[in-house]
N, C-alpha and C. Protein backbone atom coordinates (compact mmCIF):
# COMPACT_ATOMS: atom_id res chain seq x y z
N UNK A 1 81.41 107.49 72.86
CA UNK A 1 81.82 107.09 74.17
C UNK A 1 81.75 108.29 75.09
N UNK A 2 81.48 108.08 76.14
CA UNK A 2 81.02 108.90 77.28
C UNK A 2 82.13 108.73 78.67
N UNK A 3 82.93 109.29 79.18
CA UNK A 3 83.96 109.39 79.58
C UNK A 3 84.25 110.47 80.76
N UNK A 4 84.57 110.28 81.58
CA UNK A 4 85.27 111.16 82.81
C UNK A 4 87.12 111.63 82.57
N UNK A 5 86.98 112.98 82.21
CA UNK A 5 88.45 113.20 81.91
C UNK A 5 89.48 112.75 82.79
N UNK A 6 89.22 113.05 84.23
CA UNK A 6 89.78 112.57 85.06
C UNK A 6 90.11 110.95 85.14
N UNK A 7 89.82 110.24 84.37
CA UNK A 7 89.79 108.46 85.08
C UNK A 7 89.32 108.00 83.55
N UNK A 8 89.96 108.45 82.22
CA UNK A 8 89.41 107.76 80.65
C UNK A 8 89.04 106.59 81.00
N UNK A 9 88.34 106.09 80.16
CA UNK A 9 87.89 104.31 80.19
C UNK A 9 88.45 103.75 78.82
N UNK A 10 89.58 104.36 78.94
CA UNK A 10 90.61 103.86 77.60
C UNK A 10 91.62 102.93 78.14
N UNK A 11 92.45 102.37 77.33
CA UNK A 11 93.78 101.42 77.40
C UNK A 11 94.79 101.89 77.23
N UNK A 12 96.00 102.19 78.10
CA UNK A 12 97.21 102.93 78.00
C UNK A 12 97.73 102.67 76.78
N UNK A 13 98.22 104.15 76.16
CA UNK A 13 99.16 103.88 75.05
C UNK A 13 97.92 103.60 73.80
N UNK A 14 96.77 103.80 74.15
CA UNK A 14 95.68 104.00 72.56
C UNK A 14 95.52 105.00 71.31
N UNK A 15 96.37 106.34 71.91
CA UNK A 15 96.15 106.90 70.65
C UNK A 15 97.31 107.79 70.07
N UNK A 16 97.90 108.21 68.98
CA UNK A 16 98.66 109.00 68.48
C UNK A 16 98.46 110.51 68.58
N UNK A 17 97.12 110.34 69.29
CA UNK A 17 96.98 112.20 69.66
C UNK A 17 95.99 112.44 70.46
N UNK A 18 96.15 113.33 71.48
CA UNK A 18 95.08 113.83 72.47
C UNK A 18 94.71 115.18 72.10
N UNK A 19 93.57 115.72 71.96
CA UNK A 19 93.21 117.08 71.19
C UNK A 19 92.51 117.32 72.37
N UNK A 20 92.87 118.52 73.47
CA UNK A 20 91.96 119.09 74.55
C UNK A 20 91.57 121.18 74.02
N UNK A 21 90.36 121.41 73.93
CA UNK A 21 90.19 122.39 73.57
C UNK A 21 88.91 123.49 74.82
N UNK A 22 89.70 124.08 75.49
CA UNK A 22 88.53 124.73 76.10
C UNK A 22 88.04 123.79 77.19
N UNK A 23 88.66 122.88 77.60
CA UNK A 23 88.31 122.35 78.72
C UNK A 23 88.98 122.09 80.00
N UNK A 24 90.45 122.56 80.13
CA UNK A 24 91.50 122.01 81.04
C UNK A 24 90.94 122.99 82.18
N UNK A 25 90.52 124.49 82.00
CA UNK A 25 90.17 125.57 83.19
C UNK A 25 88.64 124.95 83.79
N UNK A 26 88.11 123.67 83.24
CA UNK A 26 86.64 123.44 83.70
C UNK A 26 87.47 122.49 84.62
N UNK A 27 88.45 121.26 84.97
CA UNK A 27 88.67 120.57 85.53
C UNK A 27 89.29 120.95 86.59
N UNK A 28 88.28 120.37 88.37
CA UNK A 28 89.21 120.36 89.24
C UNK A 28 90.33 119.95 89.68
N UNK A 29 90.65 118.90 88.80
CA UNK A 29 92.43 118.43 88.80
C UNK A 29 92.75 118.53 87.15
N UNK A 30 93.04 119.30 86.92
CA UNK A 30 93.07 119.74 85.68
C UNK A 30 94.40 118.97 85.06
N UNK A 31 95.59 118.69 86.35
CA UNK A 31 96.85 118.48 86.22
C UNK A 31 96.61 116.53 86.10
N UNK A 32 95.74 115.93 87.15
CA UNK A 32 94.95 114.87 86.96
C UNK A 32 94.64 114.50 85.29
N UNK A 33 94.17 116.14 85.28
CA UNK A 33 93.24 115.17 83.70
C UNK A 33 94.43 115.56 82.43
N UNK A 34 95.83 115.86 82.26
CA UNK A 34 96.68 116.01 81.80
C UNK A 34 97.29 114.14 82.19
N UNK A 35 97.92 114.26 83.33
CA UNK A 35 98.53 112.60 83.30
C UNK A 35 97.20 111.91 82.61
N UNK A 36 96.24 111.92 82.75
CA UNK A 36 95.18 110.72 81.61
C UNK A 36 95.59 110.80 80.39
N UNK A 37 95.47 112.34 80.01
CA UNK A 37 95.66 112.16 78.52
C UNK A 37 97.17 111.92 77.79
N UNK A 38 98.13 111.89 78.53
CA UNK A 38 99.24 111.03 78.62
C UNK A 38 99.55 109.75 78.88
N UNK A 39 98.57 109.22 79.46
CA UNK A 39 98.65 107.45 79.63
C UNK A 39 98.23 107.11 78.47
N UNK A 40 97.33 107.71 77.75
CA UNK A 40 96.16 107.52 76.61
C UNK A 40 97.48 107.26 75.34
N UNK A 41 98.03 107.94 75.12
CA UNK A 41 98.84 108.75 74.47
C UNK A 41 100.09 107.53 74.23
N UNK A 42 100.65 107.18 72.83
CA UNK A 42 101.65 105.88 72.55
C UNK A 42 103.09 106.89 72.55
N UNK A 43 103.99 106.21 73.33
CA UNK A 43 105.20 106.62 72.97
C UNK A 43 105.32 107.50 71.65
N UNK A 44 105.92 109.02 72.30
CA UNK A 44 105.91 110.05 70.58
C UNK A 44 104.66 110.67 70.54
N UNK A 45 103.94 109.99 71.02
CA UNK A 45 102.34 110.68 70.29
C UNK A 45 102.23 112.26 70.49
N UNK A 46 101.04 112.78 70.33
CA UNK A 46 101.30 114.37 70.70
C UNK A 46 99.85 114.82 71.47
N UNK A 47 99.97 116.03 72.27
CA UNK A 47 98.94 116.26 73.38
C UNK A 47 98.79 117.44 72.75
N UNK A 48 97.76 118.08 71.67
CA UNK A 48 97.56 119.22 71.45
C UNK A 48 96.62 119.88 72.50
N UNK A 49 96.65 120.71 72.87
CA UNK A 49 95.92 121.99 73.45
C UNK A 49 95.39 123.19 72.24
N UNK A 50 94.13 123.71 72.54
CA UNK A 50 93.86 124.86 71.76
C UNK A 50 93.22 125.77 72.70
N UNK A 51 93.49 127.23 72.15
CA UNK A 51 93.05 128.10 72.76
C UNK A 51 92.85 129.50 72.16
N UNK A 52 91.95 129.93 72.98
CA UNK A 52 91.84 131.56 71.81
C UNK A 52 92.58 132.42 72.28
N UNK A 53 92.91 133.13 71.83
CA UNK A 53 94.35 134.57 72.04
C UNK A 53 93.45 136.05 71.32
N UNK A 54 93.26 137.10 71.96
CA UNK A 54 92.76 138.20 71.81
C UNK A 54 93.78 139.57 71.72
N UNK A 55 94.28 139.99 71.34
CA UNK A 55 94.85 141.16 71.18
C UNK A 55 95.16 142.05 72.97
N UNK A 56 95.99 141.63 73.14
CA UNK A 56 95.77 142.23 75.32
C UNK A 56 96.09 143.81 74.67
N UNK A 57 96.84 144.73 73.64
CA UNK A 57 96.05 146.18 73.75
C UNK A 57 95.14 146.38 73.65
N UNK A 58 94.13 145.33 72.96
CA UNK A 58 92.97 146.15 72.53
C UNK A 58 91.69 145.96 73.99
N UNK A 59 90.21 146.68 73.56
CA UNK A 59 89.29 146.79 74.34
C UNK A 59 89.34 145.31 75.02
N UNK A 60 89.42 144.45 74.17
CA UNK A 60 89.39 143.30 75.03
C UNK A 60 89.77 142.40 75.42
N UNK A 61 91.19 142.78 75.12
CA UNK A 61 92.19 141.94 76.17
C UNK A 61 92.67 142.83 77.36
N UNK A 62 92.58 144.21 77.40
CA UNK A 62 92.81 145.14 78.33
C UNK A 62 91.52 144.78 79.48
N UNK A 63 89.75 144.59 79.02
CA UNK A 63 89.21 144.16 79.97
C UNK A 63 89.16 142.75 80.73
N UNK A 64 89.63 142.20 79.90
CA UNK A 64 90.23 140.55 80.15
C UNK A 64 91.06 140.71 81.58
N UNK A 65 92.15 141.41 81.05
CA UNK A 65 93.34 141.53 82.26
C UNK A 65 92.83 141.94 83.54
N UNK A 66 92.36 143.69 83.02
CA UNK A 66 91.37 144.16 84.59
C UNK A 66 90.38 143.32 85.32
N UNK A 67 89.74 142.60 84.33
CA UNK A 67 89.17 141.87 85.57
C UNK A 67 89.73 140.55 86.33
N UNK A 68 90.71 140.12 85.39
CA UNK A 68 91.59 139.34 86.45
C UNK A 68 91.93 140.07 87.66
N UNK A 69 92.61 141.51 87.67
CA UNK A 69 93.14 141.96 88.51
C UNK A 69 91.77 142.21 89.71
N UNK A 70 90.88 142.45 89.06
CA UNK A 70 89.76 142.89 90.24
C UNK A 70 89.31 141.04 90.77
N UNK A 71 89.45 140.45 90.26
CA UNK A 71 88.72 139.09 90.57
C UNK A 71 90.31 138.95 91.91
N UNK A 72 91.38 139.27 91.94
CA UNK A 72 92.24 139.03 93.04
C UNK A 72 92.38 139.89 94.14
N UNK A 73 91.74 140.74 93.52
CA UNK A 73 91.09 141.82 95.01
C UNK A 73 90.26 141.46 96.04
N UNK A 74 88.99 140.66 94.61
CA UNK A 74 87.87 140.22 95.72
C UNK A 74 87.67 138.60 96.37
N UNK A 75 88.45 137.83 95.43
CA UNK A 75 88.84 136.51 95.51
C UNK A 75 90.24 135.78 95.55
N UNK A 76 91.19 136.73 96.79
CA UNK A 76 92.31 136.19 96.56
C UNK A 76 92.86 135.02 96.73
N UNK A 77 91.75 133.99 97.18
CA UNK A 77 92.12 132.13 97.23
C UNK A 77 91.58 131.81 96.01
N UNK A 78 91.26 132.69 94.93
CA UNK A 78 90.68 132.16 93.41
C UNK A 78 92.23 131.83 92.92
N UNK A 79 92.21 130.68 92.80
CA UNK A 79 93.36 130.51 91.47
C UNK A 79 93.12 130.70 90.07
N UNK A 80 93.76 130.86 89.60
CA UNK A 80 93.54 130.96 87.88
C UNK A 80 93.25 129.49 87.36
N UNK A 81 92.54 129.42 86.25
CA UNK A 81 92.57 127.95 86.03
C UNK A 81 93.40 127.70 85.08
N UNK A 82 93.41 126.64 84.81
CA UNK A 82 94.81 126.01 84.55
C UNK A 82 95.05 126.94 83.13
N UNK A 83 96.60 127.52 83.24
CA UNK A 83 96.37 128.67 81.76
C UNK A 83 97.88 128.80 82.12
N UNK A 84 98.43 129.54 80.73
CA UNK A 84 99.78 129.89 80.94
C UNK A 84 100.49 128.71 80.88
N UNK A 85 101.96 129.41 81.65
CA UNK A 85 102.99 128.73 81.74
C UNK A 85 102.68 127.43 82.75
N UNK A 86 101.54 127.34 83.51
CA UNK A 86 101.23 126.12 84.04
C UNK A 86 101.61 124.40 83.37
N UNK A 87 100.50 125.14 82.36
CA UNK A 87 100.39 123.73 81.83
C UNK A 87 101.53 122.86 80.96
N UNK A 88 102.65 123.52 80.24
CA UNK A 88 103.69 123.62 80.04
C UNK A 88 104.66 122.55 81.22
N UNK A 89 104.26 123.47 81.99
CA UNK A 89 105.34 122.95 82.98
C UNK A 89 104.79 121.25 83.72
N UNK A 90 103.11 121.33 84.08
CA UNK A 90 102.78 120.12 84.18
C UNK A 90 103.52 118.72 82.96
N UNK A 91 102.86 119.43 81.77
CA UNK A 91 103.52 118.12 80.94
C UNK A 91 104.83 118.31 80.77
N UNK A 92 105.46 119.18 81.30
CA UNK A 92 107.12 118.51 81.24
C UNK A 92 107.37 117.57 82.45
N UNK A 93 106.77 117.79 83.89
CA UNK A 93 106.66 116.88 84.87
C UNK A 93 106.41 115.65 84.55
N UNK A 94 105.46 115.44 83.86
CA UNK A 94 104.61 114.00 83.16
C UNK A 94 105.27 113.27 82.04
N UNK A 95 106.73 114.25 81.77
CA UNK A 95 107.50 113.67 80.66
C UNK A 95 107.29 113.63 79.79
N UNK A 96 106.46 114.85 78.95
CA UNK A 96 106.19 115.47 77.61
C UNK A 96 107.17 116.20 77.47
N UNK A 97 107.33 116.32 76.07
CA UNK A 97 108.56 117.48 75.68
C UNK A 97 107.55 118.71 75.19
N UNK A 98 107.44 120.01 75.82
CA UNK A 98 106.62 121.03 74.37
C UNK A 98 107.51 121.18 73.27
N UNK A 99 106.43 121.34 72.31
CA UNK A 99 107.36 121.81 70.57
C UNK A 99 106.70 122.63 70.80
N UNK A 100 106.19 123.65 71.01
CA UNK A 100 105.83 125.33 71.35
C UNK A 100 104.35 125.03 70.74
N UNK A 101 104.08 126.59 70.07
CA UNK A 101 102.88 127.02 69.71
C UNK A 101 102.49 126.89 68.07
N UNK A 102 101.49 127.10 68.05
CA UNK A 102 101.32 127.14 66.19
C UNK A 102 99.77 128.03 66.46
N UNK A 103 99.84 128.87 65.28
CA UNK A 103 98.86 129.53 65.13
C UNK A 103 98.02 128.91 64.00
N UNK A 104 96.72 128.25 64.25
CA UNK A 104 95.88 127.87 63.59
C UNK A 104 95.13 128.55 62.40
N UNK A 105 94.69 129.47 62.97
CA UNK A 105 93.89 131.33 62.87
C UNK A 105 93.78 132.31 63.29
N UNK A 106 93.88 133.18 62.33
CA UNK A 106 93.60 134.61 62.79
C UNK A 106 92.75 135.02 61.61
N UNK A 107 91.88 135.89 62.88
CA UNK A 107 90.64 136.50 61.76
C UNK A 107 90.79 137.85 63.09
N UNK A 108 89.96 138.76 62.61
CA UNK A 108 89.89 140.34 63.15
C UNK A 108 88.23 140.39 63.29
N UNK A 109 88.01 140.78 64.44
CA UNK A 109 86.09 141.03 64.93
C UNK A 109 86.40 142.55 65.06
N UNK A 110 85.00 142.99 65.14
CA UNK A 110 84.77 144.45 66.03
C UNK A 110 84.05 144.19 67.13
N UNK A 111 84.87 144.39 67.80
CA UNK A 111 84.72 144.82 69.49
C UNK A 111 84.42 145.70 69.59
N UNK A 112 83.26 146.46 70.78
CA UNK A 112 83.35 147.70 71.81
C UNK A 112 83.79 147.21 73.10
N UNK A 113 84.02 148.18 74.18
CA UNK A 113 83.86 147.62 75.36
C UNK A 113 82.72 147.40 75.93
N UNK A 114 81.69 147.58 75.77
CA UNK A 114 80.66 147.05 75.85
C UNK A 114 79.90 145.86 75.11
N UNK A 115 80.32 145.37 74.03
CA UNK A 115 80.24 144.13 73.93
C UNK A 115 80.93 143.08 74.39
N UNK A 116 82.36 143.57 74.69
CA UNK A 116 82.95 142.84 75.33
C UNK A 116 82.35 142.57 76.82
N UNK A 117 82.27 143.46 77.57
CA UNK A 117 80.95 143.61 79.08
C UNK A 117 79.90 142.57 79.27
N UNK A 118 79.14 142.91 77.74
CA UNK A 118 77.63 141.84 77.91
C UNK A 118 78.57 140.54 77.50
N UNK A 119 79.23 140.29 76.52
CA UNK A 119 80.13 138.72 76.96
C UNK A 119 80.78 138.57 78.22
N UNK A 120 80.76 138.87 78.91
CA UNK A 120 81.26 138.34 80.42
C UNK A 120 79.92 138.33 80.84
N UNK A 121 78.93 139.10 80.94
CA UNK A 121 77.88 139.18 82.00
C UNK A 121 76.70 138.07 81.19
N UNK A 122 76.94 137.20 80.18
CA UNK A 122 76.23 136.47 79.28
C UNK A 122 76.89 135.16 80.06
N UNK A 123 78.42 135.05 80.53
CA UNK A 123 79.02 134.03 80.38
C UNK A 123 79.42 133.07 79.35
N UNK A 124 79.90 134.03 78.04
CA UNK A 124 80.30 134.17 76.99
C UNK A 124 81.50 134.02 76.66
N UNK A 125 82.26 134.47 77.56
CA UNK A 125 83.71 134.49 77.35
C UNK A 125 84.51 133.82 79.06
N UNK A 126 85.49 133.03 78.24
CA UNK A 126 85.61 131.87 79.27
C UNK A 126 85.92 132.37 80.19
N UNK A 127 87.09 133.73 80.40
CA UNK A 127 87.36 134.14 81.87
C UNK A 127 86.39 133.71 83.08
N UNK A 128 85.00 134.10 82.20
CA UNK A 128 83.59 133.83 83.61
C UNK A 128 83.17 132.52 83.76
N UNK A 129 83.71 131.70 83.05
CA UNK A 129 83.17 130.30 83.65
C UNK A 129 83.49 129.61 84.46
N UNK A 130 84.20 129.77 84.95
CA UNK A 130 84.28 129.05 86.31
C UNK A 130 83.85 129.97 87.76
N UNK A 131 83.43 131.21 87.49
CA UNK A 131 83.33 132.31 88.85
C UNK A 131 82.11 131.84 89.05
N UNK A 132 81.29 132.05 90.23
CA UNK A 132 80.28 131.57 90.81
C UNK A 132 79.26 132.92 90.61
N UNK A 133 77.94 132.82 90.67
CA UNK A 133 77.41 134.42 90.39
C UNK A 133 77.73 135.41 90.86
N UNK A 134 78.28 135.23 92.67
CA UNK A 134 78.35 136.42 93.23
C UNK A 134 79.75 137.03 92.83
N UNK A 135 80.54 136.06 92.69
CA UNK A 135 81.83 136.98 92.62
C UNK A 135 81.70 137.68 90.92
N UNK A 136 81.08 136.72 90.34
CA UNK A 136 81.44 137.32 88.61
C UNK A 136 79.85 139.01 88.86
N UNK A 137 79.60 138.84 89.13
CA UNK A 137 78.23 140.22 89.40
C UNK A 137 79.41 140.98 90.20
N UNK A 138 80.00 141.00 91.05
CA UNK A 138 80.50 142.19 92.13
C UNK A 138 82.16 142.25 91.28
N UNK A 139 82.64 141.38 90.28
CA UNK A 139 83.83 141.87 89.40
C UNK A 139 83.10 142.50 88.46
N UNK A 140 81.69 142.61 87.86
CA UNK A 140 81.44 143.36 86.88
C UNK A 140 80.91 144.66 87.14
N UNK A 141 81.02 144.75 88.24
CA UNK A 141 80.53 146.14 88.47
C UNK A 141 81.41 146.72 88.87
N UNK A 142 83.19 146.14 89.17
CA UNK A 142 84.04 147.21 89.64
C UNK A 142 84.14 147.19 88.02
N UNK A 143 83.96 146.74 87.05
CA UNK A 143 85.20 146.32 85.78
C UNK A 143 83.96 147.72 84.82
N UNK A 144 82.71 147.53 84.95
CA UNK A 144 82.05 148.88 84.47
C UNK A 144 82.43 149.84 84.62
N UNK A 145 82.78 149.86 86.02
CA UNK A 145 83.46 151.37 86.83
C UNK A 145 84.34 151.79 86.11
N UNK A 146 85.30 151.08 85.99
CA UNK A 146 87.15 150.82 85.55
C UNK A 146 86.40 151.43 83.55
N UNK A 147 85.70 150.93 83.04
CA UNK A 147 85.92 150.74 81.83
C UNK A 147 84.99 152.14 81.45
N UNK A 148 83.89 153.26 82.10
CA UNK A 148 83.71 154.02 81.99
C UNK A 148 84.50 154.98 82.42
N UNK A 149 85.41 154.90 83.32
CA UNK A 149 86.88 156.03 83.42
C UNK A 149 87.55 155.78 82.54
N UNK A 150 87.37 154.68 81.54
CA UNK A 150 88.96 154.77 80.57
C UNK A 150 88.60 154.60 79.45
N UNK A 151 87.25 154.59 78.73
CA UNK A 151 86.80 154.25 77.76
C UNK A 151 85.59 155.83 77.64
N UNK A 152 86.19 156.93 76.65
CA UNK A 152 84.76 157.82 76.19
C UNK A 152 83.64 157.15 75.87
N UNK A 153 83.99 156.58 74.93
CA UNK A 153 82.52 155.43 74.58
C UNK A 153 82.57 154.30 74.49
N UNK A 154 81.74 153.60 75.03
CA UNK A 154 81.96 152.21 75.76
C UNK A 154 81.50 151.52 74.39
N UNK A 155 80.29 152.20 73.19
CA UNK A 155 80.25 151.55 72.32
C UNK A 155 81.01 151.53 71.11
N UNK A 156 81.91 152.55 71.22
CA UNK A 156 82.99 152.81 70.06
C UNK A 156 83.65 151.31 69.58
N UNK A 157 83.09 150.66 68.63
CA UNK A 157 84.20 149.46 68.25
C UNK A 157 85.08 150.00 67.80
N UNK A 158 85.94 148.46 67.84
CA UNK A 158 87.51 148.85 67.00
C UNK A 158 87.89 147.35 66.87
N UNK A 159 88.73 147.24 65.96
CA UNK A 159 89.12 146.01 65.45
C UNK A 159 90.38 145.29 66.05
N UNK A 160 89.67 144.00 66.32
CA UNK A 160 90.84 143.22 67.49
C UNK A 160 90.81 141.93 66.80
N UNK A 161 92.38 141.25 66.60
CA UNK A 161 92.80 140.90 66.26
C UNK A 161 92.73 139.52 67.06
N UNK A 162 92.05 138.20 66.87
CA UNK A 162 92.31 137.00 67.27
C UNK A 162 92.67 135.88 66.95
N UNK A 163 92.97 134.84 67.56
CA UNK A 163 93.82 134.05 67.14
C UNK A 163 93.24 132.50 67.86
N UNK A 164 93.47 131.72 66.78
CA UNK A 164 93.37 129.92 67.83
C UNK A 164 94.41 129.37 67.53
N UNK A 165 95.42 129.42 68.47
CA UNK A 165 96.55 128.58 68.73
C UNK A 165 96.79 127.41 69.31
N UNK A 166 97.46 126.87 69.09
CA UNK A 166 97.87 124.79 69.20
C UNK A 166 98.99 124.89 69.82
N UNK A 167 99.19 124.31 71.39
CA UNK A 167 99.94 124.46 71.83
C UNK A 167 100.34 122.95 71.67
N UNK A 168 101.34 122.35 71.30
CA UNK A 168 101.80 121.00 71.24
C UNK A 168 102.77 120.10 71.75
N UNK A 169 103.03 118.50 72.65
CA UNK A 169 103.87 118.36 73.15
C UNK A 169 103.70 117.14 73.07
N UNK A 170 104.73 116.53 73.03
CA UNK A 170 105.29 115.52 72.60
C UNK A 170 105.26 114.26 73.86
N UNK A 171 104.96 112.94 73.94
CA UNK A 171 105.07 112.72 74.78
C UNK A 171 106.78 111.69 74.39
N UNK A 172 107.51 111.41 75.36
CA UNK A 172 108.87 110.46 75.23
C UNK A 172 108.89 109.19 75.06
């Protein structure tokens, strides 16, 4: 079945679980496509969320952050997409209860900061998917800047620690 998140072509109250992974920051009513998957959803049922979690000391959750911070320098009507304590708070509006987090996996990669770099400038790593070319090209060239003042070698890996977590909530 082929489907618009925003507007399911389902029957209220059809399923015992909504599984959204990697898609709530692609939707322009992201909060829209949360009440769907709660109509969907039978008394009790559960609304899992998944998401990846990166180590924020290491190379690449430290460049993660900086370029948030530079993306609000140069795009300060950019909102974040839907992430965090947002979404939380939407499905408590919508009359979900959260039961918190669960860690699915953890496994450990080697990162440099420069692999981390060509995954943003690949559009590899989700931070960049929703930026439009010009702004994600003119955040990667302050975030090069930033990461050759603070990094001796940009190809030095080191081992970062990630994670896919299940954020879960209950509907009443």
């Amino acid at each position: 079945m082929r489907g618009d998140i925003q507007a399911l072509p389902l029957a209220d109250a059809t399923f015992d679980a909504v599984l959204a992974v990697h898609v709530l920051h692609l939707v322009p009513d992201w909060r829209g496509a949360l009440a769907e998957a709660l109509r969907v959803l039978r008394p009790g049922g559960v609304f899992i969320m998944g998401r990846d979690w990166r180590e924020p000391g290491s190379c690449a959750g430290r460049l993660r952050g900086k370029l948030r911070e530079i993306l609000i320098t140069i795009r300060p009507d950019l909102k974040p997409p839907a992430a965090g304590a947002a979404v939380p708070q939407a499905l408590g509006k919508l009359g979900a209860s959260p039961e918190g987090e669960q860690v699915a996996a953890t496994w450990f990669s080697q990162e440099s900061p420069a692999s981390v770099l060509a995954e943003m400038a690949a559009r590899s790593d989700a931070e960049t998917w929703v930026l439009d070319d010009e702004t994600l090209a003119e955040a990667l060239e302050r975030l090069q800047v930033w990461a050759e003042e603070t990094y001796s070698d940009l190809s030095a890996p080191e081992t970062v620690e990630r994670r896919f977590v299940l954020s879960i909530a209950r509907k009443g």
